[in-house]
C-alpha atoms as a PDB file:
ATOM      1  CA  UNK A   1       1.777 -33.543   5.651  1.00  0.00           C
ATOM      2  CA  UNK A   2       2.800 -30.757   7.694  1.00  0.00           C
ATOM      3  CA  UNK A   3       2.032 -27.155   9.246  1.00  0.00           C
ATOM      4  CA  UNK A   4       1.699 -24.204   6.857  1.00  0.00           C
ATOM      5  CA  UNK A   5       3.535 -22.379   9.424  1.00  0.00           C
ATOM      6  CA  UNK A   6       5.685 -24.302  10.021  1.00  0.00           C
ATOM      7  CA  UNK A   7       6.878 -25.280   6.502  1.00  0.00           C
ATOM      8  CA  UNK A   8       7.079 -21.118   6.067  1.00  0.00           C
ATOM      9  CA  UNK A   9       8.927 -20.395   9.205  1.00  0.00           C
ATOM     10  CA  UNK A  10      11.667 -23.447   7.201  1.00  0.00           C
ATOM     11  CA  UNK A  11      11.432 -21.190   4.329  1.00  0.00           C
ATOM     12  CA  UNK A  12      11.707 -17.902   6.076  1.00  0.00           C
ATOM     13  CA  UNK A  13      14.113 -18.408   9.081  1.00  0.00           C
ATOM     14  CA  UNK A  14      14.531 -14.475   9.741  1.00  0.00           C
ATOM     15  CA  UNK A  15      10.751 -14.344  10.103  1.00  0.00           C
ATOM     16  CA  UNK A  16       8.845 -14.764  13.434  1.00  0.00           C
ATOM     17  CA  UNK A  17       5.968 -16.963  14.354  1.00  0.00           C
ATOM     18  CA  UNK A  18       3.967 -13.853  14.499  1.00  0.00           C
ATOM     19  CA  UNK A  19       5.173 -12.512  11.344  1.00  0.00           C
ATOM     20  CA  UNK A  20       3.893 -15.836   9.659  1.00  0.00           C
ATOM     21  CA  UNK A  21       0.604 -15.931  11.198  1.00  0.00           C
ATOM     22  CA  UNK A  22       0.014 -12.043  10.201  1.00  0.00           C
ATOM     23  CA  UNK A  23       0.855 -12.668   6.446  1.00  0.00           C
ATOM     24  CA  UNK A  24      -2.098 -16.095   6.556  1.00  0.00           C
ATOM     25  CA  UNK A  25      -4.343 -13.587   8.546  1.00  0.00           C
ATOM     26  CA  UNK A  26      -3.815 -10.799   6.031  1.00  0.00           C
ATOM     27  CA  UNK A  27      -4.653 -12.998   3.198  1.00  0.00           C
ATOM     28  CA  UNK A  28      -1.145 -13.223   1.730  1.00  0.00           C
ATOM     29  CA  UNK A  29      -0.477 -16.814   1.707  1.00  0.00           C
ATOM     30  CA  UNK A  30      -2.067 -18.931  -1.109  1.00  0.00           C
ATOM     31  CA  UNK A  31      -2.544 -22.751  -1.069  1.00  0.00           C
ATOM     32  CA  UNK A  32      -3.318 -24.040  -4.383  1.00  0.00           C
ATOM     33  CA  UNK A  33      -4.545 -20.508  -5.595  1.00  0.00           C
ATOM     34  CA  UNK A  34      -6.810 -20.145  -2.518  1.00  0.00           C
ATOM     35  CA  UNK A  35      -5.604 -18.153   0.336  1.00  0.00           C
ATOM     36  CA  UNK A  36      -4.964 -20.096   3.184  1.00  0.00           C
ATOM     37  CA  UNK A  37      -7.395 -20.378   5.999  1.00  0.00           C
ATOM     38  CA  UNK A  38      -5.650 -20.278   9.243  1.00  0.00           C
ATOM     39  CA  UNK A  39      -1.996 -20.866   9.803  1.00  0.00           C
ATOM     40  CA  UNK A  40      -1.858 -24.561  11.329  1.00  0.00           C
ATOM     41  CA  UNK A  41      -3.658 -25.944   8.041  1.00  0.00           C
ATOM     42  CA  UNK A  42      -1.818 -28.854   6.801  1.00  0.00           C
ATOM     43  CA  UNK A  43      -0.181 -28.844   3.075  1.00  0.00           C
ATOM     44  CA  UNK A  44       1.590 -31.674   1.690  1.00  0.00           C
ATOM     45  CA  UNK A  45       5.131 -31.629  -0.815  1.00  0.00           C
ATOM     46  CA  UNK A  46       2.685 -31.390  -3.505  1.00  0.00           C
ATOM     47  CA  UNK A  47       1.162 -28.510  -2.595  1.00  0.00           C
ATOM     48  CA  UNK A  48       1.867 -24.607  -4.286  1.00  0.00           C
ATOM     49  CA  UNK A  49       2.510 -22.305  -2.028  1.00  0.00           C
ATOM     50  CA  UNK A  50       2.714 -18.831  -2.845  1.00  0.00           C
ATOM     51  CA  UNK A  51       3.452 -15.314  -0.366  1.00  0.00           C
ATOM     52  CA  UNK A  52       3.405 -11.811  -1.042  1.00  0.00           C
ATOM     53  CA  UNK A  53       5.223 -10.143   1.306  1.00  0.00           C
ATOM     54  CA  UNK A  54       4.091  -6.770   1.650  1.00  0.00           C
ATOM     55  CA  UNK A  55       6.398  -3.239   1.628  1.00  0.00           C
ATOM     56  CA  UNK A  56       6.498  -2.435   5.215  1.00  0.00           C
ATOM     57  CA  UNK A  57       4.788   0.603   6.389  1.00  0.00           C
ATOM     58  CA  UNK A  58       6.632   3.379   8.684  1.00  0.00           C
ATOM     59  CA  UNK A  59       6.456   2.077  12.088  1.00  0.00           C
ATOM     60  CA  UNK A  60       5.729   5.830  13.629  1.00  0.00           C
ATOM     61  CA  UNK A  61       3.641   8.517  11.429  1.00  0.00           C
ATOM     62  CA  UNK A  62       4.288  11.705  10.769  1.00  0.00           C
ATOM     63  CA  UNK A  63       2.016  14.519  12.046  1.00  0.00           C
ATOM     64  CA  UNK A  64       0.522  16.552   8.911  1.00  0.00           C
ATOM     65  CA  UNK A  65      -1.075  19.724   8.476  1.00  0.00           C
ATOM     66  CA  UNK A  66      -4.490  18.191   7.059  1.00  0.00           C
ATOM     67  CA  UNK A  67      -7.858  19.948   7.767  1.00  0.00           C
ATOM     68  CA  UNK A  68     -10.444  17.786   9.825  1.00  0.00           C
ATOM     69  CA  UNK A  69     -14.384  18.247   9.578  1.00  0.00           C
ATOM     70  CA  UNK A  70     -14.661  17.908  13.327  1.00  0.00           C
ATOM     71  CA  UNK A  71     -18.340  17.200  14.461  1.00  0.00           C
ATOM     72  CA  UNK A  72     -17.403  16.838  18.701  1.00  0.00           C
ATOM     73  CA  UNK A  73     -14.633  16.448  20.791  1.00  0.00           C
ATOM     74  CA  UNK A  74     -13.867  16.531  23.983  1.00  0.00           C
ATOM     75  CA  UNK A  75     -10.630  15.365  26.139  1.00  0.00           C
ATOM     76  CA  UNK A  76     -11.376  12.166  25.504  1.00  0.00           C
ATOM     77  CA  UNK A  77     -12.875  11.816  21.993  1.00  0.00           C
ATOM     78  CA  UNK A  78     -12.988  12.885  18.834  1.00  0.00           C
ATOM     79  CA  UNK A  79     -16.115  12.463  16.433  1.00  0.00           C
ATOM     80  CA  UNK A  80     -15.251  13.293  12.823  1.00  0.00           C
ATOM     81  CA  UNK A  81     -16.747  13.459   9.107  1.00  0.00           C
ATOM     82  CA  UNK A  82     -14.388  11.526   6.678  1.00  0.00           C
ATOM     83  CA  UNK A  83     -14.236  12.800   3.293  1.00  0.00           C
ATOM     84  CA  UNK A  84     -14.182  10.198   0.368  1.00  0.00           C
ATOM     85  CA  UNK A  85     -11.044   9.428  -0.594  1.00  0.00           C
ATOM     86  CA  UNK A  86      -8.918   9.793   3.043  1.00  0.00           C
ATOM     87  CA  UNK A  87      -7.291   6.294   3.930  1.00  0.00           C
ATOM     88  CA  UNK A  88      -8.113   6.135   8.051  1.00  0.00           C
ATOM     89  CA  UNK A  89      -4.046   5.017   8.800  1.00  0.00           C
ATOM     90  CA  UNK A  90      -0.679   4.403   6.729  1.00  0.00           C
ATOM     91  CA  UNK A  91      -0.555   1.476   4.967  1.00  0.00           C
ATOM     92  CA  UNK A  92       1.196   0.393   1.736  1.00  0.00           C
ATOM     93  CA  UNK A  93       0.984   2.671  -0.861  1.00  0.00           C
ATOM     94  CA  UNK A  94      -0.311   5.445   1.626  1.00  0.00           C
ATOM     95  CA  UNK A  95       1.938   6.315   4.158  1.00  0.00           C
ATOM     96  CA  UNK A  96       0.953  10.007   4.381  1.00  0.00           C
ATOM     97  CA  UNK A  97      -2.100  12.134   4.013  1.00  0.00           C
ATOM     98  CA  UNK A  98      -4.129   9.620   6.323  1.00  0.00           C
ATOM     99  CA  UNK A  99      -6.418  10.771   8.607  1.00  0.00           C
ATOM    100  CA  UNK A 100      -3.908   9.121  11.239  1.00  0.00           C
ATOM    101  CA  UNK A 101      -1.240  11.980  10.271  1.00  0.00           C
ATOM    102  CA  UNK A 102      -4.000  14.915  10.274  1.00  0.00           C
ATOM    103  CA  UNK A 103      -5.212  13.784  14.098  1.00  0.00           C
ATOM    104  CA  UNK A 104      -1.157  13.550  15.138  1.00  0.00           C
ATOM    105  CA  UNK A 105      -0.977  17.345  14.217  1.00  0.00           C
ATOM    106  CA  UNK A 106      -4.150  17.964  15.759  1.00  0.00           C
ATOM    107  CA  UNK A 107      -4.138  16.133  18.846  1.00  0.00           C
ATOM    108  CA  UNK A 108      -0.260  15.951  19.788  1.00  0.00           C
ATOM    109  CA  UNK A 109      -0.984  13.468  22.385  1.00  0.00           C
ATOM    110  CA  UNK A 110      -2.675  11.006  20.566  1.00  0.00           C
ATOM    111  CA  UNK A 111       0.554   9.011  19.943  1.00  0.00           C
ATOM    112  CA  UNK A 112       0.968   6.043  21.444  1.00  0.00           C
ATOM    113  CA  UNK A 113      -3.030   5.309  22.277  1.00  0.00           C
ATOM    114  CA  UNK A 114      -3.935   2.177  21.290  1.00  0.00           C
ATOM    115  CA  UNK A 115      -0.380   1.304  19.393  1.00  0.00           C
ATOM    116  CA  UNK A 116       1.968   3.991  17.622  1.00  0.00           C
ATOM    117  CA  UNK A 117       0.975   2.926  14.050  1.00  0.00           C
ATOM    118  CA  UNK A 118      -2.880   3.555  14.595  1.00  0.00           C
ATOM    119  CA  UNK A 119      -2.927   6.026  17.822  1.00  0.00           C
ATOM    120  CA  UNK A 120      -6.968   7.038  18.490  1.00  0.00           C
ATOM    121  CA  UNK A 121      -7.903   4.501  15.909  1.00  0.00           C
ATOM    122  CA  UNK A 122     -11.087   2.779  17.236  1.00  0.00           C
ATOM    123  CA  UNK A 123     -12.930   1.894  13.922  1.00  0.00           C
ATOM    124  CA  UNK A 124     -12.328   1.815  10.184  1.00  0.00           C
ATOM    125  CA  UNK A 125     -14.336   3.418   7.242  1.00  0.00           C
ATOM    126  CA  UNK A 126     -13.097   2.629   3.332  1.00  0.00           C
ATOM    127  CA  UNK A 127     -10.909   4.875   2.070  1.00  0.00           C
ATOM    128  CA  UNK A 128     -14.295   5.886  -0.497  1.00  0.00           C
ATOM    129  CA  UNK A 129     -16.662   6.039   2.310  1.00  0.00           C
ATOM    130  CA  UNK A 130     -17.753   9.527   3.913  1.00  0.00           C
ATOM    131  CA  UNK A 131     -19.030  10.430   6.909  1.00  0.00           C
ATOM    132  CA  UNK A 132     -19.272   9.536  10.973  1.00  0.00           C
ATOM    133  CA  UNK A 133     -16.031   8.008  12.483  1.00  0.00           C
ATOM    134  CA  UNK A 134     -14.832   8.067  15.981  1.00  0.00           C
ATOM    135  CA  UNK A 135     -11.379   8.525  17.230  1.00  0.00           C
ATOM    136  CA  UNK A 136     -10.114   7.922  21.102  1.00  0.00           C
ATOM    137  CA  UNK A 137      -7.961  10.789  22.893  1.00  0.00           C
ATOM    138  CA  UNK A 138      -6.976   8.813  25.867  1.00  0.00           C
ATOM    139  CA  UNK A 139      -6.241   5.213  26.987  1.00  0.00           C
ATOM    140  CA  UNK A 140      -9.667   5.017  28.857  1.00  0.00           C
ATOM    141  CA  UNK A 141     -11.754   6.266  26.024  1.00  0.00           C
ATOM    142  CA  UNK A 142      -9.517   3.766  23.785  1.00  0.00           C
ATOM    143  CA  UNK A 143     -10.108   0.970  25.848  1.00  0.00           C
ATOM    144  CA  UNK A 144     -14.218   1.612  26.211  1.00  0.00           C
ATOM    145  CA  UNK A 145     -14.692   2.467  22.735  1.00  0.00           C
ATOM    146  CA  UNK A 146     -12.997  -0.987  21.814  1.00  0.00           C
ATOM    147  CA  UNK A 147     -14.640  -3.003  23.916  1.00  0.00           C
ATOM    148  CA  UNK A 148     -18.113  -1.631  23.175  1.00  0.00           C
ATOM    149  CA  UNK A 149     -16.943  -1.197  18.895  1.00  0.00           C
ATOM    150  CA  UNK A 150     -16.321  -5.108  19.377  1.00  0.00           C
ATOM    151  CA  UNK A 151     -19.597  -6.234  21.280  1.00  0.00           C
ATOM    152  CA  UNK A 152     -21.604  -3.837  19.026  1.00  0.00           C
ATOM    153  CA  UNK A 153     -23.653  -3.069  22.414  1.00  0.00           C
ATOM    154  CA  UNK A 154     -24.446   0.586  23.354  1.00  0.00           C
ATOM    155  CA  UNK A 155     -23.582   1.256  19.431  1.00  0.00           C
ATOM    156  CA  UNK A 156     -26.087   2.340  16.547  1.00  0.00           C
ATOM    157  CA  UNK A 157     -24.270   2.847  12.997  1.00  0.00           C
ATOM    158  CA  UNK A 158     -26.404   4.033  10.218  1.00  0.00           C
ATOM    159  CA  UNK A 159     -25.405   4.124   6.439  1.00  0.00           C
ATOM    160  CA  UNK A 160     -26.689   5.579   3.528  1.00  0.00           C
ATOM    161  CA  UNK A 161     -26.169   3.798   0.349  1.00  0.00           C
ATOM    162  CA  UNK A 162     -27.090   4.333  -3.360  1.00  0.00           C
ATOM    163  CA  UNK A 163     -27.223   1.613  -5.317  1.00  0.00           C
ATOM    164  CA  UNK A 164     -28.438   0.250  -8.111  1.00  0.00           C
ATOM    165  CA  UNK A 165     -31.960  -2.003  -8.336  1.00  0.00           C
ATOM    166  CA  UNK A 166     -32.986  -3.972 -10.448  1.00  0.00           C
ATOM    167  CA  UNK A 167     -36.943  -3.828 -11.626  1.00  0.00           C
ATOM    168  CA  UNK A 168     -37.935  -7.245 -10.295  1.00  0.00           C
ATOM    169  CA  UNK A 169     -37.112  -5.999  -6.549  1.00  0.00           C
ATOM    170  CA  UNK A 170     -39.233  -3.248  -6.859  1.00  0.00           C
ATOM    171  CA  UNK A 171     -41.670  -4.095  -4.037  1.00  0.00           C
ATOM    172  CA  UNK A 172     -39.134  -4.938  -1.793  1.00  0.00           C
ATOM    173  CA  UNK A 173     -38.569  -2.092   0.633  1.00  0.00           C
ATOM    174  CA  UNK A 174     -36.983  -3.469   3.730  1.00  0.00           C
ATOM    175  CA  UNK A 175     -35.424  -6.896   4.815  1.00  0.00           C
ATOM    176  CA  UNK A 176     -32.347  -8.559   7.224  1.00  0.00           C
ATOM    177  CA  UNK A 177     -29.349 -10.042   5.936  1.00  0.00           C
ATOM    178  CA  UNK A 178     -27.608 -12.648   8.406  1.00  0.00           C
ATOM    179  CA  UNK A 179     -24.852 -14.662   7.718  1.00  0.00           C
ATOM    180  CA  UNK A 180     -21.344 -15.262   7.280  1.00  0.00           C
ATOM    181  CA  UNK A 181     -18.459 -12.850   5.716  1.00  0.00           C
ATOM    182  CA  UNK A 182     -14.852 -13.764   5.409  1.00  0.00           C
ATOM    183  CA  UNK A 183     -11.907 -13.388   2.931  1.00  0.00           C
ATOM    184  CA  UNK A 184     -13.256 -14.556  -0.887  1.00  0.00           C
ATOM    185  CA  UNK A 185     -11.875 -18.077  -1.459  1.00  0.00           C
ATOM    186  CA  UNK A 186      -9.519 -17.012  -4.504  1.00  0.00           C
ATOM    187  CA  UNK A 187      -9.187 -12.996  -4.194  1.00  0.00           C
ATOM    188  CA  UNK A 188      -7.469 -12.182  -1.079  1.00  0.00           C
ATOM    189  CA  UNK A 189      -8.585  -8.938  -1.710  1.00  0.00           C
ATOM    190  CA  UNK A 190     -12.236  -9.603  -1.846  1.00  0.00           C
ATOM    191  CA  UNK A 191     -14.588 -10.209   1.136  1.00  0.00           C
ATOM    192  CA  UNK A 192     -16.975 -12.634   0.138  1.00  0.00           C
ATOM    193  CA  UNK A 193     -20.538 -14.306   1.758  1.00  0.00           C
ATOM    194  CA  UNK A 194     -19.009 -18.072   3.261  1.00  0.00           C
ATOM    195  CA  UNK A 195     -20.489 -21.028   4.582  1.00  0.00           C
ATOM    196  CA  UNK A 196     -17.338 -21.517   7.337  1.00  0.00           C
ATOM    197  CA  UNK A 197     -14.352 -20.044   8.458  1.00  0.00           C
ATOM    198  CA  UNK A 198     -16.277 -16.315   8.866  1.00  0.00           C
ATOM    199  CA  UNK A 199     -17.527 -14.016  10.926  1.00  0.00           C
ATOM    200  CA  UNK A 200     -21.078 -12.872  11.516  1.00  0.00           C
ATOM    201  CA  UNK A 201     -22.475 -10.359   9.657  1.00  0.00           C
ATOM    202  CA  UNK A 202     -26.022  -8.476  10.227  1.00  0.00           C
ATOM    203  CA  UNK A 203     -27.320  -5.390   8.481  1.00  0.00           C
ATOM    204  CA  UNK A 204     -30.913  -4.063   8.148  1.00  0.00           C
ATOM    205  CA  UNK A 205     -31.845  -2.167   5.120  1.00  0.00           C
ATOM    206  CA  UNK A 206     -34.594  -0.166   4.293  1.00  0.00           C
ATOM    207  CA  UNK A 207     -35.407   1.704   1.124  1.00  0.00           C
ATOM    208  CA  UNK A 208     -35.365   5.178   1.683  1.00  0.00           C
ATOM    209  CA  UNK A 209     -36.535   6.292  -1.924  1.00  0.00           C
ATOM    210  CA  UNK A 210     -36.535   5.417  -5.459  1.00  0.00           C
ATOM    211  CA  UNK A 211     -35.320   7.285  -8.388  1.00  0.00           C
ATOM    212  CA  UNK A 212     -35.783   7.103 -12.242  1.00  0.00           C
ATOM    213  CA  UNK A 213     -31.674   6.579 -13.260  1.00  0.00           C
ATOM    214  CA  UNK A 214     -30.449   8.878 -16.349  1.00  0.00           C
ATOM    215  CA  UNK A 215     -28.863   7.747 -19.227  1.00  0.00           C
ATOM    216  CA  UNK A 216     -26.174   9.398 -20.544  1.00  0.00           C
ATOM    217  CA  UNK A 217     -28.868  11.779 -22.494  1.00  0.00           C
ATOM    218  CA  UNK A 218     -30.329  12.424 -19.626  1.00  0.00           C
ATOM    219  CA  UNK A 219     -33.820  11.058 -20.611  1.00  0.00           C
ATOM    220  CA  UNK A 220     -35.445   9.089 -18.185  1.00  0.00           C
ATOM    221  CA  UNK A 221     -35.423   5.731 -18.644  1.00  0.00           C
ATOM    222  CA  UNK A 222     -38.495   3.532 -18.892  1.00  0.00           C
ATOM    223  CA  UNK A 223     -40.527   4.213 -15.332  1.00  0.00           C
ATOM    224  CA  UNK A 224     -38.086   1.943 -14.040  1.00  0.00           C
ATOM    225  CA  UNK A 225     -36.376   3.046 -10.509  1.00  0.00           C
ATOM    226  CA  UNK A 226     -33.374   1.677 -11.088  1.00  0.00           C
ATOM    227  CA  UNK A 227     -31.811   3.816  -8.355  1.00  0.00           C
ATOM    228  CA  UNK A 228     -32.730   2.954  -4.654  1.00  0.00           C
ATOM    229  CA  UNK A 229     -31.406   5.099  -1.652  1.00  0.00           C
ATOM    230  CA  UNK A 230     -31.011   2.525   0.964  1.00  0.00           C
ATOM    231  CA  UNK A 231     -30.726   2.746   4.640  1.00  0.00           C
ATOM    232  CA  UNK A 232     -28.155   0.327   6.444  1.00  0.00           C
ATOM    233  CA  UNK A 233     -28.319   0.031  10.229  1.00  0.00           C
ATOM    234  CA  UNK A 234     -25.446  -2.338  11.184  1.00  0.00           C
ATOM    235  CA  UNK A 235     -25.078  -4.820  13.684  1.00  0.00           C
ATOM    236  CA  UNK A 236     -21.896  -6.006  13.207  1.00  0.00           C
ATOM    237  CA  UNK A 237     -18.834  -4.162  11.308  1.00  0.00           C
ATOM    238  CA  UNK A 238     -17.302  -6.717   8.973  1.00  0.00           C
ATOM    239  CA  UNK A 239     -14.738  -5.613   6.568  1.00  0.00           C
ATOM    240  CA  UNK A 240     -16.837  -4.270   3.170  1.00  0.00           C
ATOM    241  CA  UNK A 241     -20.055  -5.709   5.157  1.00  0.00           C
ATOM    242  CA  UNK A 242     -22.335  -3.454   3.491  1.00  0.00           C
ATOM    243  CA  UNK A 243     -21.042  -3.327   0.070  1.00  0.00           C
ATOM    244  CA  UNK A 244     -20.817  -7.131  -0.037  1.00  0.00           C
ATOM    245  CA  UNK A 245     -24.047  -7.262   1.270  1.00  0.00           C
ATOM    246  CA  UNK A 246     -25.985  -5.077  -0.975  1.00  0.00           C
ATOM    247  CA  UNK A 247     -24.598  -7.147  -3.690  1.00  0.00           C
ATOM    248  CA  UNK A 248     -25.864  -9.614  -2.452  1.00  0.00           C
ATOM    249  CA  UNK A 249     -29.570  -8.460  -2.857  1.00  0.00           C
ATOM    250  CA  UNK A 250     -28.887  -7.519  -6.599  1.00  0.00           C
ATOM    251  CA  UNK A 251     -28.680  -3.694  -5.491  1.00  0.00           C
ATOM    252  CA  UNK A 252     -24.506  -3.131  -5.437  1.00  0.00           C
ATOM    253  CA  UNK A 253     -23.791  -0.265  -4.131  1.00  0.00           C
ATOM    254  CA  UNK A 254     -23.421   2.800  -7.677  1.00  0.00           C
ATOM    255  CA  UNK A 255     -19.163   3.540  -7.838  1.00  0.00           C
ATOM    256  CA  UNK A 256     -18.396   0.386  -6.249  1.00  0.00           C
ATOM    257  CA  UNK A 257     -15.150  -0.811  -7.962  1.00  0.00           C
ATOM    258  CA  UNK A 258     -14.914  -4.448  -6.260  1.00  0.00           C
ATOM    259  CA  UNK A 259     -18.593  -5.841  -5.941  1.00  0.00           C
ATOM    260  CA  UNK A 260     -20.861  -3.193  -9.017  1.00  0.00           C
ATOM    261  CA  UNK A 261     -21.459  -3.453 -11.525  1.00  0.00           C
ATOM    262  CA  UNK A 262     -19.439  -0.983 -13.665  1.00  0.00           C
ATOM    263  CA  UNK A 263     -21.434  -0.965 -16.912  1.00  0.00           C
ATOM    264  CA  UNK A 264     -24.586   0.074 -15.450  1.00  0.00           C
ATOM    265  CA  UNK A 265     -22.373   2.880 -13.355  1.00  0.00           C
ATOM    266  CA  UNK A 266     -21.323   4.394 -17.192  1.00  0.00           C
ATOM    267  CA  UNK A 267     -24.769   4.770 -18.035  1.00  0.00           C
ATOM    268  CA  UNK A 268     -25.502   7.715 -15.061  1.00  0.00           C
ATOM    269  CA  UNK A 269     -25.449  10.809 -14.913  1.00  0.00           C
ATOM    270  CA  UNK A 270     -23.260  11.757 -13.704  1.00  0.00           C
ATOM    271  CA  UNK A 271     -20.539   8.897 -14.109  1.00  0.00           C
ATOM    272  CA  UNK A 272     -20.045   7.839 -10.141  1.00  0.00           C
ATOM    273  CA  UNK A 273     -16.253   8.928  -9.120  1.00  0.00           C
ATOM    274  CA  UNK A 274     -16.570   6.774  -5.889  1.00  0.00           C
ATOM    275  CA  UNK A 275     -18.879   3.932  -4.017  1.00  0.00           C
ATOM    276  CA  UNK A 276     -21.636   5.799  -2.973  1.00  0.00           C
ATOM    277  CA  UNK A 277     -21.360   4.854   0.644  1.00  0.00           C
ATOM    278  CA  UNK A 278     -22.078   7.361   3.603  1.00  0.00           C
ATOM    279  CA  UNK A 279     -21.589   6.782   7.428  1.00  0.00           C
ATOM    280  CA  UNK A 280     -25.018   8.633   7.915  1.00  0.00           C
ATOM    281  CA  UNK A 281     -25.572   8.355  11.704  1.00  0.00           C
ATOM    282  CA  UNK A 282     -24.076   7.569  14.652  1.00  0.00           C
ATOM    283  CA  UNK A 283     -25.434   6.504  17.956  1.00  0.00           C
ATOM    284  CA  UNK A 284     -22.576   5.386  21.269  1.00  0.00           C
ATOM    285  CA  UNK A 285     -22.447   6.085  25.034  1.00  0.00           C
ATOM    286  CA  UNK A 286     -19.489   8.144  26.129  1.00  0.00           C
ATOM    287  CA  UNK A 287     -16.411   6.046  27.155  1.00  0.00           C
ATOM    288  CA  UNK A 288     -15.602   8.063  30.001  1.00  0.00           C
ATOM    289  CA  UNK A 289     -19.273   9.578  31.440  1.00  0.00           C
ATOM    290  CA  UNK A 290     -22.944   7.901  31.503  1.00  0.00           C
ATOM    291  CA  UNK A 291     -23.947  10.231  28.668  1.00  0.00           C
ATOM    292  CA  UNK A 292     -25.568   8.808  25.280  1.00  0.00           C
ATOM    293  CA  UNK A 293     -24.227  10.832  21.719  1.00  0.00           C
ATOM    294  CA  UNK A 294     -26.259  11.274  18.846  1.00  0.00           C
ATOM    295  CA  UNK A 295     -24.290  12.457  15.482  1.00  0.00           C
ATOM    296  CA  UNK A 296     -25.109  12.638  11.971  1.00  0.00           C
ATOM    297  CA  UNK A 297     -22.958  13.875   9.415  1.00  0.00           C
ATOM    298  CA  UNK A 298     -24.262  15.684   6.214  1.00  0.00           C
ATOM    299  CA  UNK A 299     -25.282  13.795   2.892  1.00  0.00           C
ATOM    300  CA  UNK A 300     -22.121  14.487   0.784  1.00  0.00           C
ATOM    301  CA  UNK A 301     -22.929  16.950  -2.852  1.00  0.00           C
ATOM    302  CA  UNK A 302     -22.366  14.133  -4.812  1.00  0.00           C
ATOM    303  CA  UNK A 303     -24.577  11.488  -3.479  1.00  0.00           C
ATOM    304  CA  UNK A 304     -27.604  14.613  -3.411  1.00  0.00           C
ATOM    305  CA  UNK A 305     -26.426  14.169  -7.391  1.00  0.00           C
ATOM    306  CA  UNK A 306     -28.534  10.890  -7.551  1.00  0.00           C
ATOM    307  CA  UNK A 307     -31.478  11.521  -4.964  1.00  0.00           C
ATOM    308  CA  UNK A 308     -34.768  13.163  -5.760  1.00  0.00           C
ATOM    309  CA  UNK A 309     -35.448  16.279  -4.408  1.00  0.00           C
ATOM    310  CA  UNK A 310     -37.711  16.242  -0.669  1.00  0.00           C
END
């Protein structure tokens, strides 16, 4: 028996230690067709071991001409709604048209805040998920909006989600999910609900409204509301927390590729084109001054497709 790193670092002598414990930490070491837990896990000669290294992204990106829905900004931050479909920074297989390269040709001196590969970059939405995110213009905003992003105190994130519900929930309207999320046990690409080796995970959801779900005649379908608008105030902000979570309760979130349920998404009208997931509200003191911020971006047209009229 023996080190997982180390028995890598023997197999890839121009790699660092670093380098090795990134790939385990980005889920791209396998150990028997799980991915590995931690780095210092010991594997025997009869284990498989398998790594995918990943195509390395540009180390500095490239300011780009993008427009920005800009809700505030000031010197020292920037407060923006995210369109569905932007990726937040380059990675592989998007290495332009991020919302990193639009903020480098709006902000020129965002580079090097908080690293050159992710300057401003305090928080991450999915690259399907609209709405509220929050980007530092200077090393003390950086440095306050981390610490207060990773202590979750002083910071009120609301989502909207629509998702789908089955008729035996229908009188539940409001609950708290607690409990552990970390990489799924097989699918490195998958965050999954885990018993160990996760990270706390706390959202409170509340049913917003209820609406009769078309079929693809649009008739209504029997009295059923198989369409819930859900309200998700966060405490914590695991990767894919609230999708994963939703899931969870039966009620995936509509569009979801990863954790839906795709044949029910075929049956509305119209067909979902993305996760229906909306960073709704946003609530923060300012890094820089004793001054709380309220935000709230607009429900996107095509989640108002799937909502009754108020």
């Amino acid at each position: 028996m023996e080190r997982l790193d180390k028995l890598l670092l023997g197999r890839y002598p121009d790699f660092s230690r670093s380098r090795i414990e990134g790939l385990v930490k980005g889920g791209f070491v396998t150990v028997n067709g799980a991915v590995a837990e931690k780095a210092g896990m010991k594997v025997s000669e009869t284990d498989e071991i398998e790594v995918e290294i990943p195509p390395p992204v540009p180390a500095i990106p490239e300011p780009e001409d993008i427009p920005l829905d800009i809700v505030f900004e000031d010197e020292d931050m920037i407060v923006l709604n995210k369109a569905p479909g932007m990726v937040v920074h380059p990675a592989p297989g998007h290495f332009t048209g991020t919302l990193v390269n639009a903020l480098l040709h709006h902000c020129p001196n965002l580079s090097g805040i908080g690293g050159v590969a992710r300057p401003g970059i305090v928080h991450r939405l999915d690259q399907d998920t609209s709405g509220l995110i929050v980007v530092a213009k200077s090393q003390k905003a950086m440095d306050g909006l981390t610490a207060a992003f990773a202590s979750h105190k002083h910071i009120e994130k609301t989502y909207l989600a629509i998702c789908h519900k089955p008729p035996m929930q229908a009188d539940l309207t409001r609950g708290r999910i607690e409990n552990l999320i970390g990489r799924h046990p097989v699918d490195r690409k998958r965050m999954a609900i885990v018993e160990r080796n996760g990270k706390t995970a706390i959202t409170n959801w509340e049913v917003l409204q209820t609406v009769p779900a078309l079929d693809g005649s649009s008739a209504r379908r029997a009295n059923t509301p198989a369409i819930s608008l859900m309200q998700c105030l966060i405490e914590t902000g695991r990767t894919h927390q609230i999708r994963v979570h939703m899931a969870s309760l039966g009620r995936p979130v509509i569009g979801d590729a990863v954790y839906g349920k795709s044949p029910l998404d075929k049956r509305l009208t119209p067909v979902p084109s993305r996760q229906m997931l909306h960073a709704w509200k946003l609530r923060l003191w300012h890094p820089c001054r004793s001054e709380q911020l309220s935000f709230e971006a607009p429900i996107p047209s095509d989640m108002q497709a799937y909502m009754s009229p108020v």
